[in-house]
Protein backbone atom coordinates (compact mmCIF):
# COMPACT_ATOMS: atom_id res chain seq x y z
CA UNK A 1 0.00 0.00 0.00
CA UNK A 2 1.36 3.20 -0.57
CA UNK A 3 2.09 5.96 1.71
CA UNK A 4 -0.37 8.27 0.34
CA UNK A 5 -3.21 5.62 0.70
CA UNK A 6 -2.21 4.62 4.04
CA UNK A 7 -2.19 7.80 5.55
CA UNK A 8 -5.48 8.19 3.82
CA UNK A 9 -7.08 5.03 5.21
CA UNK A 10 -5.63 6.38 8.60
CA UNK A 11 -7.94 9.79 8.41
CA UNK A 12 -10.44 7.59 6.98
CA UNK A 13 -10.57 5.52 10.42
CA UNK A 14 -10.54 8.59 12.42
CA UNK A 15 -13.20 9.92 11.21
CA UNK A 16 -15.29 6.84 11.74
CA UNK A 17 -14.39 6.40 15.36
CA UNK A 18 -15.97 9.50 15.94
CA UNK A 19 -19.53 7.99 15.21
CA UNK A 20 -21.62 5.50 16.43
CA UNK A 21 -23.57 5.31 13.47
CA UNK A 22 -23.12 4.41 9.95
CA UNK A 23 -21.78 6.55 7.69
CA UNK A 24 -22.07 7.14 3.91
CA UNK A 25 -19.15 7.30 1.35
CA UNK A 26 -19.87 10.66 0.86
CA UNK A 27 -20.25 11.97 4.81
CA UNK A 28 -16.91 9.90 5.12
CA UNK A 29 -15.75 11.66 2.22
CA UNK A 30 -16.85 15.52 3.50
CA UNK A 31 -15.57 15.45 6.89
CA UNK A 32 -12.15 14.43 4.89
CA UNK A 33 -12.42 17.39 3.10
CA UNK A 34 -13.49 19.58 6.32
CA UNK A 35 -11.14 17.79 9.06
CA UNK A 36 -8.18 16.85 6.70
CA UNK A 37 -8.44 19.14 3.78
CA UNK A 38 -8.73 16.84 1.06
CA UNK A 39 -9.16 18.03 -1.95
CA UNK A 40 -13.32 18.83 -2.86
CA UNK A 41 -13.34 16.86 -6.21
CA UNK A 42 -14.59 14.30 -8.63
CA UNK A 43 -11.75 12.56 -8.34
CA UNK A 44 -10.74 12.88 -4.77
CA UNK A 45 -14.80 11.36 -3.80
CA UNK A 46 -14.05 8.40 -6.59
CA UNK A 47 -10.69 7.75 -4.66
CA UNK A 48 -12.07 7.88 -1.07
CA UNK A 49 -14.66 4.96 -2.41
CA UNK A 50 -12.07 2.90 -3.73
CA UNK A 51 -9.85 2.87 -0.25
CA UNK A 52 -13.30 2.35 1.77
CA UNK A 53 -13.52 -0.86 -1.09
CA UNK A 54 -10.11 -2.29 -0.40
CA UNK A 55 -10.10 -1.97 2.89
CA UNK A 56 -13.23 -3.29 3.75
CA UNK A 57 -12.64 -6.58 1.26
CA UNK A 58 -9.28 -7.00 3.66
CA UNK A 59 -11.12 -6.79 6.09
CA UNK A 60 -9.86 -4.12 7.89
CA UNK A 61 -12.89 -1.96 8.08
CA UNK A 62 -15.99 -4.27 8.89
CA UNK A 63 -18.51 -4.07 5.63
CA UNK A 64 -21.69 -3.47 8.48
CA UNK A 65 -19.73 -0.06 8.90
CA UNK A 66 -20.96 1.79 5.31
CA UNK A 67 -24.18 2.39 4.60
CA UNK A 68 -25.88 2.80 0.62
CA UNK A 69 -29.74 3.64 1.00
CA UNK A 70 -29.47 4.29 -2.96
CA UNK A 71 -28.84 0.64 -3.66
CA UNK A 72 -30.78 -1.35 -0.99
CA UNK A 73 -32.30 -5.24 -0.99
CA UNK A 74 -35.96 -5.60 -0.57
CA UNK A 75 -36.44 -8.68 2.01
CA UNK A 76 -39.83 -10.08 0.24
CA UNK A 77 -38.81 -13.90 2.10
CA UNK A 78 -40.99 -14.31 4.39
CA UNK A 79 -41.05 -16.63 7.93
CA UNK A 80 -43.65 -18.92 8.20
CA UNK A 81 -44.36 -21.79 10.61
CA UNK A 82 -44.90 -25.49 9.48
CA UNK A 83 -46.88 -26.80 12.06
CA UNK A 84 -49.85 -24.96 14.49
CA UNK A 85 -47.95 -25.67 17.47
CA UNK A 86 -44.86 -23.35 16.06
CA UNK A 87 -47.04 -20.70 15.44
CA UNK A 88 -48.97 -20.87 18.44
CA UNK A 89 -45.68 -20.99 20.64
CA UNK A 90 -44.52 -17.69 19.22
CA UNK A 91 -47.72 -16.45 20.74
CA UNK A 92 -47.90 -17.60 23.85
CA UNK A 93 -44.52 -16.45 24.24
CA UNK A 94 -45.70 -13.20 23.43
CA UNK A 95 -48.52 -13.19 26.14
CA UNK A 96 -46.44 -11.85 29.05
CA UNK A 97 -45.48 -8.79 27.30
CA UNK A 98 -48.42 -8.26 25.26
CA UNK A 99 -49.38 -4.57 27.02
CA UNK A 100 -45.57 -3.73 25.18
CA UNK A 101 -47.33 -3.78 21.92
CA UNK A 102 -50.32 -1.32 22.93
CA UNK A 103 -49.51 2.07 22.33
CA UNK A 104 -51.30 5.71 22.04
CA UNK A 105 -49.99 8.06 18.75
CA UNK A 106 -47.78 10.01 19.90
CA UNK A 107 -48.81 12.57 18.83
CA UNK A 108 -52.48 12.34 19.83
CA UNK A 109 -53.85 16.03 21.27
CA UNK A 110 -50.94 17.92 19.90
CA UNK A 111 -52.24 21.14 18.47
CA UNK A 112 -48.56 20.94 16.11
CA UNK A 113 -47.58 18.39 13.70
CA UNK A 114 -44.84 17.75 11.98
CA UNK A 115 -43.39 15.98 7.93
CA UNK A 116 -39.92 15.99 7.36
CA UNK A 117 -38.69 15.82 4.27
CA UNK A 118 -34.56 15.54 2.86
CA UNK A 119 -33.82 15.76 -0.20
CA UNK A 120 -30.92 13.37 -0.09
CA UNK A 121 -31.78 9.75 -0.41
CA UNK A 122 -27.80 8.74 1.01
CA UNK A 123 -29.09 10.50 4.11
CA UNK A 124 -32.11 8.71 4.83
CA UNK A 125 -30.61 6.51 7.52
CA UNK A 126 -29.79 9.24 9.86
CA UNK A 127 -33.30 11.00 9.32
CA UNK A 128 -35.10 7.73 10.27
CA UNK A 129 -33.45 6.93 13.15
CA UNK A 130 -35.17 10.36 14.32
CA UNK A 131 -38.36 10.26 12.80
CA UNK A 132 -38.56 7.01 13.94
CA UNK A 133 -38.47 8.16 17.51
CA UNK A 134 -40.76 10.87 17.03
CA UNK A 135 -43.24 9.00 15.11
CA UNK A 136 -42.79 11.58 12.80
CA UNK A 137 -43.38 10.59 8.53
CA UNK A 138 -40.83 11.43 6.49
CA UNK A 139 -40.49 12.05 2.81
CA UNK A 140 -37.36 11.30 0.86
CA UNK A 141 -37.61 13.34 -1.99
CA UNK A 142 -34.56 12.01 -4.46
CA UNK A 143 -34.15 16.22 -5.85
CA UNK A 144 -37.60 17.04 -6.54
CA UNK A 145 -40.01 15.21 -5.77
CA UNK A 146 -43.01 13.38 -8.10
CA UNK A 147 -46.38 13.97 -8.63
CA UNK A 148 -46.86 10.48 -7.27
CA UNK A 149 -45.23 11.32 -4.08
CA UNK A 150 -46.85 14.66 -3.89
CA UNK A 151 -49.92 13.31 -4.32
CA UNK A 152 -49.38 10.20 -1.41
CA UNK A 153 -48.05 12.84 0.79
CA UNK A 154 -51.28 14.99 0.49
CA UNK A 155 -53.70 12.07 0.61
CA UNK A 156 -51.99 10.18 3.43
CA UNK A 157 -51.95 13.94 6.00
CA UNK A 158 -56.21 14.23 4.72
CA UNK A 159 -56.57 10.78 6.87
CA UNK A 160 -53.69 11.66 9.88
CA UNK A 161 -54.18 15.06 10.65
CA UNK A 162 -56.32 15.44 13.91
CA UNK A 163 -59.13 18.16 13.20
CA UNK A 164 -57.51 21.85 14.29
CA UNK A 165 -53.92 20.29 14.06
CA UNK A 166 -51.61 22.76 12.15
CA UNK A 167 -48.86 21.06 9.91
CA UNK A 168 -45.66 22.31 10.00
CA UNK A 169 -43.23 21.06 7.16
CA UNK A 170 -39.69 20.49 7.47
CA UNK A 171 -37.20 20.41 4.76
CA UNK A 172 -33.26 19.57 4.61
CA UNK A 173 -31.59 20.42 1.46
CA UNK A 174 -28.45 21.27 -0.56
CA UNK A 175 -27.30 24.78 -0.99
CA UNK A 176 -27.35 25.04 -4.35
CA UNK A 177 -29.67 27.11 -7.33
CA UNK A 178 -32.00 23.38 -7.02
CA UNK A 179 -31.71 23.13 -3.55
CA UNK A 180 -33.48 26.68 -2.58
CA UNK A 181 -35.89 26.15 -5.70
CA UNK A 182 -36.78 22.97 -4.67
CA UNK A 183 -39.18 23.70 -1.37
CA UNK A 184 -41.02 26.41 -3.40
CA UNK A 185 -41.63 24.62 -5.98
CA UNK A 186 -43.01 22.06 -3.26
CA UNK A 187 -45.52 24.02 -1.12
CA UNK A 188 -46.88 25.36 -4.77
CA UNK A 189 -47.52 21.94 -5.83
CA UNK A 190 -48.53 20.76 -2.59
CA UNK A 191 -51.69 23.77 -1.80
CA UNK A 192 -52.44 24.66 -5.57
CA UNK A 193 -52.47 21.02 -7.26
CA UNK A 194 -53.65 18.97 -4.06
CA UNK A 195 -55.12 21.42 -1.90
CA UNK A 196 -52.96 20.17 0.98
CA UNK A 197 -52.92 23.09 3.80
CA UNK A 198 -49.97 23.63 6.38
CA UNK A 199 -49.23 26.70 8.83
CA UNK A 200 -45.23 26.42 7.81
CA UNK A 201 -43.08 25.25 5.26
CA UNK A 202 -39.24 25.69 6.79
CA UNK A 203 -36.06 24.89 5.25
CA UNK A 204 -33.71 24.38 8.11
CA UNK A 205 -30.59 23.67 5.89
CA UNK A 206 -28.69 24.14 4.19
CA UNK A 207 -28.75 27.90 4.29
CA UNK A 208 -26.00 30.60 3.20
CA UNK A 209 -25.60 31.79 7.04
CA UNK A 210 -25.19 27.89 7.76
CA UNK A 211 -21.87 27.48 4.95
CA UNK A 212 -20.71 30.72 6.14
CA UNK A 213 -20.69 29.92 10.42
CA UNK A 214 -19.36 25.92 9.86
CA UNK A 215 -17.07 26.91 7.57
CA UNK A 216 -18.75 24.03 5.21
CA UNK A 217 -16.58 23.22 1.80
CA UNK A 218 -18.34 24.59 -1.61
CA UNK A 219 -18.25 23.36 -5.00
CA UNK A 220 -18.76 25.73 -8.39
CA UNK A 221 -21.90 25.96 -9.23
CA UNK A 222 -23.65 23.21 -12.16
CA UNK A 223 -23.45 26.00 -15.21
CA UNK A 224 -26.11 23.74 -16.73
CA UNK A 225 -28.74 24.81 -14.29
CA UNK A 226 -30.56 26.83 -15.40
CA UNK A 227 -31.19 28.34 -11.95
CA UNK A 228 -27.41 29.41 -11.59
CA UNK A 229 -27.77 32.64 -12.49
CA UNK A 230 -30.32 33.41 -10.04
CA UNK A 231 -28.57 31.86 -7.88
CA UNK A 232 -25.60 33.95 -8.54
CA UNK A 233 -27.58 37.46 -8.37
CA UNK A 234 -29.12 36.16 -5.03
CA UNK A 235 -26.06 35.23 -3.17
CA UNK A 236 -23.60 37.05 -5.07
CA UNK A 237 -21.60 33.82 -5.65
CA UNK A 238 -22.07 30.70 -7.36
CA UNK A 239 -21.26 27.43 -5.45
CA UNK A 240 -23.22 24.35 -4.60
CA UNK A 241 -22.71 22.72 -0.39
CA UNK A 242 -24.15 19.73 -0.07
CA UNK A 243 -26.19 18.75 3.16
CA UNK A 244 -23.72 15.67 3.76
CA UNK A 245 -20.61 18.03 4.31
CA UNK A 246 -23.01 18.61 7.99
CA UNK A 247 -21.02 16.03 10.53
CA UNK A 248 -23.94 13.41 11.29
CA UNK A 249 -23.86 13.78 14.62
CA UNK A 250 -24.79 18.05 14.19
CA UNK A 251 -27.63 17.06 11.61
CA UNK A 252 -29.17 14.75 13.89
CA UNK A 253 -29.51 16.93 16.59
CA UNK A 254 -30.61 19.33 14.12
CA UNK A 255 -33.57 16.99 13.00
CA UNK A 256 -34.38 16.27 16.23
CA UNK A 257 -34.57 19.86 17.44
CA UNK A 258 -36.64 20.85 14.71
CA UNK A 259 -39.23 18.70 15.61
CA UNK A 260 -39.15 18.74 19.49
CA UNK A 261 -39.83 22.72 19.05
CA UNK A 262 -43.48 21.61 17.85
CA UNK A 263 -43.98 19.43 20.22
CA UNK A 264 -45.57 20.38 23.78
CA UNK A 265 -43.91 18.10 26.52
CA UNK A 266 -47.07 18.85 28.83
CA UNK A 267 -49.55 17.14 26.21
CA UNK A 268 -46.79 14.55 25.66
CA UNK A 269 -46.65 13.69 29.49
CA UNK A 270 -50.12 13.35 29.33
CA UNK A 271 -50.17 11.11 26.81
CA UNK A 272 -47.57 8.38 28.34
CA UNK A 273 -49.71 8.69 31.92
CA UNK A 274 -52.60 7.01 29.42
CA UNK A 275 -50.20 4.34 27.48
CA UNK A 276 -49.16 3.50 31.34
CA UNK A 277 -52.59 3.00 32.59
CA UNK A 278 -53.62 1.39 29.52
CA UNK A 279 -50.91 -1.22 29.01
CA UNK A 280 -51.70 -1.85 32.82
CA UNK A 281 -55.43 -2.88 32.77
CA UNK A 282 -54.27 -5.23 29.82
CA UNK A 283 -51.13 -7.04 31.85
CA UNK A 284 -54.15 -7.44 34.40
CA UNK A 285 -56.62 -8.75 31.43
CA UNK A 286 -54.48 -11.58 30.23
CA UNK A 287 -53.31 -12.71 33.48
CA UNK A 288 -56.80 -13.99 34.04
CA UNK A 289 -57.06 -15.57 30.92
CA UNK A 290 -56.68 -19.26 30.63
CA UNK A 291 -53.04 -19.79 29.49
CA UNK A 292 -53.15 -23.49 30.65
CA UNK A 293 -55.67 -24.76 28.18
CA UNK A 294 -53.53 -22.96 25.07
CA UNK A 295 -50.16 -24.59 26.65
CA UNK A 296 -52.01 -27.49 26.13
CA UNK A 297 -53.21 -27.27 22.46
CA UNK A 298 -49.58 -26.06 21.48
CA UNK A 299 -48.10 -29.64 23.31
CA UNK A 300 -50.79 -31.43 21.51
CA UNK A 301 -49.40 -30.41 18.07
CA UNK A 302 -45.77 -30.57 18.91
């Protein structure tokens, strides 16, 4: 291995051990730039994939460590059970901590709700692990989004949306001429073609004020947007930042603090008291049921 690469594959390793998570190529590939100056190029990103390819087919960076949500496997195998008794046995076993699986929307008797949406599909792993925890939907929108999605977005809020909830919708982007066109084009789409109403539309990054304060690493502008010029007159430069130069670890406590400002604790307390009571009167439901006789069936069929 040469020098060059080694030292290379050393940054690369440091900047991994800062993060629990999984990273990207291309987050892996920014913080280079940022931490260790590494050239912002073509070239230099092509490079950085080809080390993080050698290495991990060495074996000296575990494979489980890189995530691609642009190329992913859909799991359509499914696990069934041959006999009753196997089926029935996954049950039973399930009894004792059936209240677990009774829960309240969290969400319920909030006067605010909240949609994310990222433009970046290589992000998506590091937005779901937050909307996940705030049972919050989120929209990958892949640049701009389609009708299709547009359309599913509107429809699906129609049937979630508690009446005199206001929707509040949250967008991460690029800085670039696409990535500020991009949420206007959205919220006219969204109220004039499907009549879907919101109190906000936010972008929450990638702004100029953002690049300036992090000291984030630009890129010329695409001169065959046709936005660039606008861009240009707006800003007074023309550069493109993408959202993954943000470390992960300051973009998901940006995610999550955009959504916790909607969210009233006091409601949300109230909320768990009921999931609490709830999940008690059913631990005291199936105890009186008659687990015996199904023990029974399940042996029978064993």
């Amino acid at each position: 291995m040469k020098d060059e690469t080694a030292e290379t594959l050393s940054q690369i390793k440091k900047v991994m051990a800062q993060y629990d998570q999984r990273l990207t190529i291309r987050q892996i590939y920014y913080r280079l730039v940022a931490d260790f100056g590494l050239r912002n190029h073509i070239n230099s990103y092509k490079r950085i994939g080809k080390i993080l390819g050698d290495a991990r087919l060495r074996g000296e960076i575990p494979f489980s460590a890189i995530e691609d949500r642009t190329r992913e496997i859909s799991p359509y195998d499914s696990t069934d059970f041959e006999t009753v008794g196997q089926f029935m046995t996954k049950w039973y076993d399930r009894l004792d901590e059936l209240e677990l699986y009774y829960s309240v929307p969290k969400w319920y008797g909030q006067p605010e709700r909240v949609v994310m949406m990222v433009e970046k599909q290589a992000l998506q792993g590091i937005f779901s692990d937050v909307c996940q925890r705030w049972q919050v939907d989120l929209m990958v929108c892949k640049g701009y989004p389609s009708l299709t999605q547009q359309y599913e977005l509107a429809e699906r809020m129609v049937d979630r949306i508690e009446e005199d909830q206001n929707l509040n919708i949250i967008y991460f982007g690029d800085f670039d001429p696409s990535g500020e066109n991009i949420p206007d084009k959205m919220q006219e789409r969204l109220y004039q073609d499907f009549n879907m109403s919101f109190t906000s539309f936010t972008k929450e990054a990638l702004t100029m004020e953002q690049v300036d304060a992090w000291g984030l690493p630009p890129a010329p502008a695409k001169t065959t947007d046709t936005r660039t010029q606008g861009f240009i007159e707006k800003y007074g430069v023309g550069m493109q930042v993408e959202l993954d130069a943000i470390k992960p670890n300051q973009l998901s406590k940006m995610i999550n603090d955009s959504i916790a400002r909607h969210y009233d604790t006091s409601i949300g307390a109230m909320r768990d008291n009921i999931v609490r009571n709830n999940r008690k009167r059913i631990k005291e439901f199936v105890a009186e049921m008659e687990i015996p006789a199904l023990r029974g069936l399940i042996e029978d069929d064993e």
